[in-house]
N, C-alpha and C. Protein backbone atom coordinates (compact mmCIF):
# COMPACT_ATOMS: atom_id res chain seq x y z
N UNK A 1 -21.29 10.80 9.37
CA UNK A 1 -20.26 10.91 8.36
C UNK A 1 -19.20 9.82 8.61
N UNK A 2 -18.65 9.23 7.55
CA UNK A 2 -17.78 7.86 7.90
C UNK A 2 -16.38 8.31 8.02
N UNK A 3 -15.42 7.86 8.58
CA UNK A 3 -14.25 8.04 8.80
C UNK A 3 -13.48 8.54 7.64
N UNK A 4 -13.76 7.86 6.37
CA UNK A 4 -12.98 8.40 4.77
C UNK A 4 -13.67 9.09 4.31
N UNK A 5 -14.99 9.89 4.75
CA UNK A 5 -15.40 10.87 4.38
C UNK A 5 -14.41 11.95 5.06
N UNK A 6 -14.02 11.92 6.30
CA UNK A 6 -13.59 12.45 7.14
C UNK A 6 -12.10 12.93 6.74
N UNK A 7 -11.56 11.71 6.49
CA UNK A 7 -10.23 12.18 5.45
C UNK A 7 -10.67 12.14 4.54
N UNK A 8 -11.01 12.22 3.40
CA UNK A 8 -11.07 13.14 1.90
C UNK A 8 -10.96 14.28 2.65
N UNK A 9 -12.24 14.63 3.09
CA UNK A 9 -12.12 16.30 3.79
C UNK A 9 -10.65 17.09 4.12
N UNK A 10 -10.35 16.32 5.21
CA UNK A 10 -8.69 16.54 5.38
C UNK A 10 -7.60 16.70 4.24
N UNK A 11 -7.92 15.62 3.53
CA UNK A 11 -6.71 15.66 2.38
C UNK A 11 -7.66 16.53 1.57
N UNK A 12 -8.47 17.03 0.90
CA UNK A 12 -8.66 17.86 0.00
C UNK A 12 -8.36 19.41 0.51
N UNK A 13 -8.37 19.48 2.20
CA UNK A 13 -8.05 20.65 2.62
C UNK A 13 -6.39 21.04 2.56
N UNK A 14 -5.79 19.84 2.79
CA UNK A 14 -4.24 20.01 2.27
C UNK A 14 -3.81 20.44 0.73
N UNK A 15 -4.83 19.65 0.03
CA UNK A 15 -4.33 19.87 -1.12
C UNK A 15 -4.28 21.38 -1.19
N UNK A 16 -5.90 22.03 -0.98
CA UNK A 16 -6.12 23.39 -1.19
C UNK A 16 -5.19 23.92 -1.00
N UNK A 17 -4.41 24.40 0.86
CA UNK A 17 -3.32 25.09 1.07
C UNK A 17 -2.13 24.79 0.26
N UNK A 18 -2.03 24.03 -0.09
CA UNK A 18 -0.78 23.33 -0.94
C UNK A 18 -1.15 24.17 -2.40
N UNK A 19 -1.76 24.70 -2.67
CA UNK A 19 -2.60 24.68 -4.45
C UNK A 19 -2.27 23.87 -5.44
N UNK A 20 -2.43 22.29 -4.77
CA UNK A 20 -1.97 21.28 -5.65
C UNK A 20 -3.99 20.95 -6.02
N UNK A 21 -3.96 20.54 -7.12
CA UNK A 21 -5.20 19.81 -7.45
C UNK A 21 -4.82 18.18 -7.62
N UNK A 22 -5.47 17.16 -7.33
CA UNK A 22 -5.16 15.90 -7.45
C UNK A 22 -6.22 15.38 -7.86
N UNK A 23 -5.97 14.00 -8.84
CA UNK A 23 -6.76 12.91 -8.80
C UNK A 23 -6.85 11.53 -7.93
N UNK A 24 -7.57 11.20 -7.52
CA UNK A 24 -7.63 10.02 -6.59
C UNK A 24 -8.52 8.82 -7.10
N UNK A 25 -7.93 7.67 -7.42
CA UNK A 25 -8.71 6.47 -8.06
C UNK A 25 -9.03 5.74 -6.79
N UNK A 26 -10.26 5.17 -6.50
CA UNK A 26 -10.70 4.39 -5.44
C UNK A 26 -11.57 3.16 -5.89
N UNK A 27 -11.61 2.11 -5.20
CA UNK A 27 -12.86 0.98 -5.41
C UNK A 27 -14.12 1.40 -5.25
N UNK A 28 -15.01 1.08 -5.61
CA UNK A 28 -16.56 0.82 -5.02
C UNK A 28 -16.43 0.17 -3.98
N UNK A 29 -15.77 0.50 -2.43
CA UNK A 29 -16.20 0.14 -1.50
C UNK A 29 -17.30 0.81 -0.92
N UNK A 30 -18.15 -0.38 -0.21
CA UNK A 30 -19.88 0.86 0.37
C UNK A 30 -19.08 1.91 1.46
N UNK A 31 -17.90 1.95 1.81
CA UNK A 31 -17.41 3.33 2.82
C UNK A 31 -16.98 4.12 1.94
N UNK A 32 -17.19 4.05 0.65
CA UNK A 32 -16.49 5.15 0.05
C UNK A 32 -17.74 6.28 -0.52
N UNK A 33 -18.07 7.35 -0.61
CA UNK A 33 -18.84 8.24 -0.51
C UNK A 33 -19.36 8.27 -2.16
N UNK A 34 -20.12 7.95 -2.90
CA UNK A 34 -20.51 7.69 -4.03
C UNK A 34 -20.72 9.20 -4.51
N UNK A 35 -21.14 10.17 -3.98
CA UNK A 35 -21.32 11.93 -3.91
C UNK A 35 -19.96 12.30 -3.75
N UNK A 36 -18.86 12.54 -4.48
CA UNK A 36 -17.95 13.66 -4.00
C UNK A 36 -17.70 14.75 -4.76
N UNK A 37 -18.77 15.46 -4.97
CA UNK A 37 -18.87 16.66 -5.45
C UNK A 37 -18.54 17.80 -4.42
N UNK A 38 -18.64 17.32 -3.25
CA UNK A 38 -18.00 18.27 -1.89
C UNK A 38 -16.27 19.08 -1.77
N UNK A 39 -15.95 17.97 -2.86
CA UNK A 39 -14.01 18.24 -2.89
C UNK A 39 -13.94 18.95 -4.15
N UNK A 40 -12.77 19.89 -3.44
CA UNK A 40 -12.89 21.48 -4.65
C UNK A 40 -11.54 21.02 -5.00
N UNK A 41 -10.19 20.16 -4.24
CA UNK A 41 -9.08 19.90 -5.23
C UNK A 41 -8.57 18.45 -5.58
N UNK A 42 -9.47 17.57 -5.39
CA UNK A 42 -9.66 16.32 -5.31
C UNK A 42 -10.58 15.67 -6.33
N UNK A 43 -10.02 14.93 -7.35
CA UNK A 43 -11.22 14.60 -8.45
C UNK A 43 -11.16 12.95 -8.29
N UNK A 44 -12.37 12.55 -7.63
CA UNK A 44 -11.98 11.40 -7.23
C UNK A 44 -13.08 10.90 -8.78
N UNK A 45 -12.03 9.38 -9.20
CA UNK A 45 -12.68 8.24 -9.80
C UNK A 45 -12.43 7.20 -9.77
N UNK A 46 -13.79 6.28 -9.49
CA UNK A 46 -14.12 5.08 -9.20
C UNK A 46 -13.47 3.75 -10.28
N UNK A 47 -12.89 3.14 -9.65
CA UNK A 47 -12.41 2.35 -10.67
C UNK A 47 -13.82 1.11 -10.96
N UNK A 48 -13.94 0.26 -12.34
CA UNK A 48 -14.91 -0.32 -12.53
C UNK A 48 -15.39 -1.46 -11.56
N UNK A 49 -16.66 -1.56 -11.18
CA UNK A 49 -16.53 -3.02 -9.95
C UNK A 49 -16.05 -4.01 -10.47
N UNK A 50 -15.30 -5.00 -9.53
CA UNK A 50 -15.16 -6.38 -9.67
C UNK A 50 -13.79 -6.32 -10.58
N UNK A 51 -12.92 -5.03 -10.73
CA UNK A 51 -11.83 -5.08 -11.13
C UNK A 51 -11.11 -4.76 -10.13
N UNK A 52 -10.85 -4.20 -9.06
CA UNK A 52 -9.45 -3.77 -7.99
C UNK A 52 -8.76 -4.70 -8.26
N UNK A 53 -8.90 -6.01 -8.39
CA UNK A 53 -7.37 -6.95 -7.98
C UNK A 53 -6.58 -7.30 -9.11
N UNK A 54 -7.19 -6.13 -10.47
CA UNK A 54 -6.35 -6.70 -11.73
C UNK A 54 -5.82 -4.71 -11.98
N UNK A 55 -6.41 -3.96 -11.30
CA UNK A 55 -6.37 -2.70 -11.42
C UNK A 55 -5.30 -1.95 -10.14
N UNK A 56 -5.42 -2.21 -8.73
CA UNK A 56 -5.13 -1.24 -7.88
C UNK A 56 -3.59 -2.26 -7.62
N UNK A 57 -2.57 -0.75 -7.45
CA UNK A 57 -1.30 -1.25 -7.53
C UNK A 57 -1.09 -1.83 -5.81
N UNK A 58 -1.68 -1.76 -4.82
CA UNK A 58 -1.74 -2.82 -3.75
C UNK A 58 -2.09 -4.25 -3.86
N UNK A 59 -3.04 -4.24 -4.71
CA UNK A 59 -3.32 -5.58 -4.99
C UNK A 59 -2.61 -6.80 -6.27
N UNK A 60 -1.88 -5.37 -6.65
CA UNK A 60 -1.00 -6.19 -7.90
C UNK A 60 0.45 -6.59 -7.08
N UNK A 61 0.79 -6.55 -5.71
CA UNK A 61 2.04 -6.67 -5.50
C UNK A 61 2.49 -5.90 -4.28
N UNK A 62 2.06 -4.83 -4.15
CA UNK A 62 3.02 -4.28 -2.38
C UNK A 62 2.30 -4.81 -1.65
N UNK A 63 0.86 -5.67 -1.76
CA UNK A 63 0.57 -6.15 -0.13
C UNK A 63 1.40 -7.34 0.13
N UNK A 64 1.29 -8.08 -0.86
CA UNK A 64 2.49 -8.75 -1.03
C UNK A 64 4.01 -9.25 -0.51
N UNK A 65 4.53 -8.15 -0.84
CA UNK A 65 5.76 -7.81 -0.74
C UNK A 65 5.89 -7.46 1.14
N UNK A 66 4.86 -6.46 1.18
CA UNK A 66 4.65 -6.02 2.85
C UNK A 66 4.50 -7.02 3.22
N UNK A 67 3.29 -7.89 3.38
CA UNK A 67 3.71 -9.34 4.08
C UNK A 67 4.60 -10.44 3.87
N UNK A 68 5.35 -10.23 3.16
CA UNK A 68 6.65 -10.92 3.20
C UNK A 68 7.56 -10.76 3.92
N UNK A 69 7.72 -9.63 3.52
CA UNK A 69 8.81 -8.78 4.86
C UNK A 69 7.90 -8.81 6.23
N UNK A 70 6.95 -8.84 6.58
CA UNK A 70 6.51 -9.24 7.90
C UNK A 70 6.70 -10.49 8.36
N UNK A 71 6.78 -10.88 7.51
CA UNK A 71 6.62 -12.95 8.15
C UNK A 71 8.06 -12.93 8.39
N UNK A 72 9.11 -12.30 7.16
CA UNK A 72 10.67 -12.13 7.69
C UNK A 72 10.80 -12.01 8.97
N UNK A 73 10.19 -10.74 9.48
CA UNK A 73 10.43 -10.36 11.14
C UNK A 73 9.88 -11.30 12.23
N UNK A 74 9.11 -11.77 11.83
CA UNK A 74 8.08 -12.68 12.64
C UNK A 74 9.08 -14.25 12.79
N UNK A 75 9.80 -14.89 12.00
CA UNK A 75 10.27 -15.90 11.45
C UNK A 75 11.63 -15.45 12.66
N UNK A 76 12.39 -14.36 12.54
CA UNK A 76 13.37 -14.07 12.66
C UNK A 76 13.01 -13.68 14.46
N UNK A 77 12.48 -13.61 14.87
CA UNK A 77 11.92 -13.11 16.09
C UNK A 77 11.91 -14.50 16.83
N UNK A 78 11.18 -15.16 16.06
CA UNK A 78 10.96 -16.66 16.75
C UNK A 78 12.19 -17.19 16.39
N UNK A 79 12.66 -17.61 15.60
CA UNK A 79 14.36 -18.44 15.87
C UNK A 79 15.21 -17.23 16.96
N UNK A 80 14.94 -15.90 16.82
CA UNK A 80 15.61 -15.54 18.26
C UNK A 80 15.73 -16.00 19.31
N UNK A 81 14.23 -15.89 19.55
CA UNK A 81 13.70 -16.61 20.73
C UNK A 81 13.99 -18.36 20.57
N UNK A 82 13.72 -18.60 20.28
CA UNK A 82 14.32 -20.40 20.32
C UNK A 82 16.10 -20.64 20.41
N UNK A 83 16.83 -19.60 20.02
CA UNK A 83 18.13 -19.58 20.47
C UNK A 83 18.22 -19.21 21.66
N UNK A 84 17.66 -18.51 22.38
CA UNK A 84 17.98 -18.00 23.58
C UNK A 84 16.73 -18.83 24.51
N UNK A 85 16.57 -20.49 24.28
CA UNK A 85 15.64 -20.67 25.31
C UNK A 85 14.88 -20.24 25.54
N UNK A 86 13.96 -19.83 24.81
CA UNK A 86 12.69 -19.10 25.27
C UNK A 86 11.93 -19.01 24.80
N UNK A 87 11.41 -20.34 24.55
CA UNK A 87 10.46 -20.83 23.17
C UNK A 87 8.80 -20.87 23.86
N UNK A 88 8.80 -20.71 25.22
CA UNK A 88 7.62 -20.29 25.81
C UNK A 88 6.81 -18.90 25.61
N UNK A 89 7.94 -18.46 25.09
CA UNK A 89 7.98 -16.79 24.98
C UNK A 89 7.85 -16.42 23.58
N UNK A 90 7.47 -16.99 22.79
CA UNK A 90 7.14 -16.65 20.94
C UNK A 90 6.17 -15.75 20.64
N UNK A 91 4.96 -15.19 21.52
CA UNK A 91 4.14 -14.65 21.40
C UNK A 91 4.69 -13.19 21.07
N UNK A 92 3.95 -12.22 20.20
CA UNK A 92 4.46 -10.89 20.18
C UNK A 92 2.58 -10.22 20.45
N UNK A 93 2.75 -9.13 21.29
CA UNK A 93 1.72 -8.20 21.14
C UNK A 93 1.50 -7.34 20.29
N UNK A 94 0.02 -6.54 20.37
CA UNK A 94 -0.26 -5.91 19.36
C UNK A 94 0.70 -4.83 18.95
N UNK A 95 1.52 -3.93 20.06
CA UNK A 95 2.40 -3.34 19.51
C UNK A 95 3.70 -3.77 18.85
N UNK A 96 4.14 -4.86 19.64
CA UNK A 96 5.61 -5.39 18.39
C UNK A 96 4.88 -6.04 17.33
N UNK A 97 3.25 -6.31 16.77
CA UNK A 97 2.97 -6.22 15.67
C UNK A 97 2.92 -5.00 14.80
N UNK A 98 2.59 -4.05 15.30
CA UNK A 98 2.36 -2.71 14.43
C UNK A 98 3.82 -2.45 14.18
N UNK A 99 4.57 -2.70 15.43
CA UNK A 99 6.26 -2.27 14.97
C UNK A 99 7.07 -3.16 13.98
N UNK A 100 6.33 -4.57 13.56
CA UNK A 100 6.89 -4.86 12.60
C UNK A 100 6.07 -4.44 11.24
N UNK A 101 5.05 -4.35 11.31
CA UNK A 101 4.27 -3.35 9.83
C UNK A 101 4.92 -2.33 9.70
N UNK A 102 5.15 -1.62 10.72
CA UNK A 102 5.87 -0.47 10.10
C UNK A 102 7.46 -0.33 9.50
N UNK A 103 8.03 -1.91 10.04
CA UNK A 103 9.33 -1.68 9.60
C UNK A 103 9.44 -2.46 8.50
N UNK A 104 8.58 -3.61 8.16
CA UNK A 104 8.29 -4.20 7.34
C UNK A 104 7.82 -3.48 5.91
N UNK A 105 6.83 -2.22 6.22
CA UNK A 105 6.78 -1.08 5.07
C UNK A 105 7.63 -0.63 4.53
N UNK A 106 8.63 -0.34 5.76
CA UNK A 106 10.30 0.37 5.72
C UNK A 106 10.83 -0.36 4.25
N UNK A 107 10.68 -1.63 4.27
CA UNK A 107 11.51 -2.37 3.63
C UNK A 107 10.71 -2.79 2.07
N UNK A 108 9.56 -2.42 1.80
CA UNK A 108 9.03 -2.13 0.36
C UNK A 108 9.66 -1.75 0.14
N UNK A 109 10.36 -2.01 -1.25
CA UNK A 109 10.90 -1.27 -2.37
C UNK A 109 10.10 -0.41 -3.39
N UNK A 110 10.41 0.82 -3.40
CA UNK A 110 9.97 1.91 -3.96
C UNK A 110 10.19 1.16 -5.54
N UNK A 111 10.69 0.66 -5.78
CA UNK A 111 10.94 -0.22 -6.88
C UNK A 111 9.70 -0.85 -7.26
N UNK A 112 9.14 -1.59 -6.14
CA UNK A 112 8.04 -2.57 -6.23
C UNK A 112 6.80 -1.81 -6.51
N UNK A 113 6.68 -0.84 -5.60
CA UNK A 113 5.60 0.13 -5.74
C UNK A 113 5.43 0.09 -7.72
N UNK A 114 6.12 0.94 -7.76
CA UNK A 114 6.53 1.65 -9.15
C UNK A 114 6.30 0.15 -10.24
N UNK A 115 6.80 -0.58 -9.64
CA UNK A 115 6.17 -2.05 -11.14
C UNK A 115 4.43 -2.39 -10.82
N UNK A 116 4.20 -1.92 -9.57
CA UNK A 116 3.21 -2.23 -9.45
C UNK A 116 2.26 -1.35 -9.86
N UNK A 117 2.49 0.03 -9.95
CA UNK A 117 1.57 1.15 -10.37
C UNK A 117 1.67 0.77 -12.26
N UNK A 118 3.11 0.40 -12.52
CA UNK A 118 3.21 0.05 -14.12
C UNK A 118 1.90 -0.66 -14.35
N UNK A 119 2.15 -1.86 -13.85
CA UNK A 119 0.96 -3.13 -13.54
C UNK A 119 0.06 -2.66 -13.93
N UNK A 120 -0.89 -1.67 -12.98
CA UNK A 120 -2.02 -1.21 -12.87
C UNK A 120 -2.16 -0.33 -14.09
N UNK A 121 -1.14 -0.45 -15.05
CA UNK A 121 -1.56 1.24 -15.91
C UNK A 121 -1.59 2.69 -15.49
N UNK A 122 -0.97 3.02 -14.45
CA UNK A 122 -0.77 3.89 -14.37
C UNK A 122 0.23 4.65 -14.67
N UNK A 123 1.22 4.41 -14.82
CA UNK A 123 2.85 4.46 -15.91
C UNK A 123 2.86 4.26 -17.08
N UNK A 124 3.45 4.74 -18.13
CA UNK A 124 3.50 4.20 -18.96
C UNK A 124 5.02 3.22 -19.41
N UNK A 125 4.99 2.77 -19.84
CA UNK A 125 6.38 2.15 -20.10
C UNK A 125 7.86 2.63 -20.14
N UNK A 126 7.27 4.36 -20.76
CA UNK A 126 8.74 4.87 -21.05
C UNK A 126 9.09 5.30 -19.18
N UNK A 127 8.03 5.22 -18.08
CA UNK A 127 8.22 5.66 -16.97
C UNK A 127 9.05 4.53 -16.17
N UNK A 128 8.93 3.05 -16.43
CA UNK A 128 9.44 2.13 -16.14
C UNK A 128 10.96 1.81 -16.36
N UNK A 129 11.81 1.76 -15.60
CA UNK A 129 13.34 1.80 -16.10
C UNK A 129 13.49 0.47 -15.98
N UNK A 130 14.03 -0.16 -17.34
CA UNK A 130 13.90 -1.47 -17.11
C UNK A 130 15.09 -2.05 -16.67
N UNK A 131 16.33 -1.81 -16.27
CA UNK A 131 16.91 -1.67 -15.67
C UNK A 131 17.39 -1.99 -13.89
N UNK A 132 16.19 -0.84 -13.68
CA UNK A 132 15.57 -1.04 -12.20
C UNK A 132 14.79 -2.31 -12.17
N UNK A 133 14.01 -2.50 -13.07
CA UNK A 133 13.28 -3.68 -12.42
C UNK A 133 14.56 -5.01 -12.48
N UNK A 134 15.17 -5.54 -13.66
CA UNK A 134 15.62 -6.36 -13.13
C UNK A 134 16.55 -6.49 -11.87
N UNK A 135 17.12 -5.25 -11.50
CA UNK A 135 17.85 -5.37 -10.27
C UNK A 135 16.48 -5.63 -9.18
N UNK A 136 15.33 -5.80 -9.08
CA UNK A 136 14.38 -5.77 -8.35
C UNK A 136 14.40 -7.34 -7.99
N UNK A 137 14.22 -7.32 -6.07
CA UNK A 137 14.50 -8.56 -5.53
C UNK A 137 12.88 -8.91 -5.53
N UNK A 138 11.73 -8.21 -6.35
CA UNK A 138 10.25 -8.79 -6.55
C UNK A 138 10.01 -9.11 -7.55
N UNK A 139 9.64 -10.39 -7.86
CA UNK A 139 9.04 -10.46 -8.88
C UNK A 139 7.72 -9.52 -9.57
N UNK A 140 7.08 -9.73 -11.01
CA UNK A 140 6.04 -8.97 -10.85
C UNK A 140 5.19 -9.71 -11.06
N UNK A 141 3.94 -9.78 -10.06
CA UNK A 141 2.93 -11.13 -10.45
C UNK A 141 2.46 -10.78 -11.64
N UNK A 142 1.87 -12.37 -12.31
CA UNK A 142 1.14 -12.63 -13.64
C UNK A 142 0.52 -11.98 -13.96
């Protein structure tokens, strides 16, 4: 059984206790379980192949945005280090990498998300405050 078989399981068991029912849109990736007739509050559907990168709101813009704000920390880490002499020392390990993904997530704008789910069609317009977006320091790609 593959690891995201493993969570669906999990998250459809939350949902249950929760008595929330959900839908879940996913790619045709080959780890994704083509059978999920197994999930009783989980209605998963496949989005069409060879569309995710005009469809899924990660690919329209928060991966984006997340690696932006990572290279920020990364950028800002190294001119640290080059102020304080210690330009031998630029390297970061795997954990002050994960600690800047995670603070770098910190710093997505729930804003961005939300133009990006627009993007994808999943909003409809009247859900979009247009408002919010122009105060938004993201653009929204083409």
């Amino acid at each position: 059984m593959s690891f995201f078989t493993d969570w669906l399981k999990g998250l459809d068991d939350k949902m249950r206790k929760q008595k929330r029912r959900i839908i879940l849109f996913i790619d045709q990736c080959p780890a994704h379980p083509p059978d999920t007739n197994f999930l009783k509050n989980i209605t998963v559907k496949f989005f069409p192949a060879n569309c995710t990168r005009k469809l899924q709101p990660l690919d329209l813009g928060v991966i984006k945005s997340l690696k932006q704000h990572y290279r920020k920390l990364l950028v800002k880490t190294a001119i640290a280090s080059l102020d304080h002499g210690d330009s031998k020392n630029m390297k970061i390990d795997i954990l002050q990498a994960m600690n800047f993904i995670m603070m770098a997530w910190q710093n997505v704008l729930q804003k961005t998300i939300k133009n990006c789910c627009a993007l994808g069609g999943f909003l409809t317009p009247a859900d979009v405050n247009p408002i919010e977006n122009a105060e938004s320091d993201h653009f929204l790609p083409p």
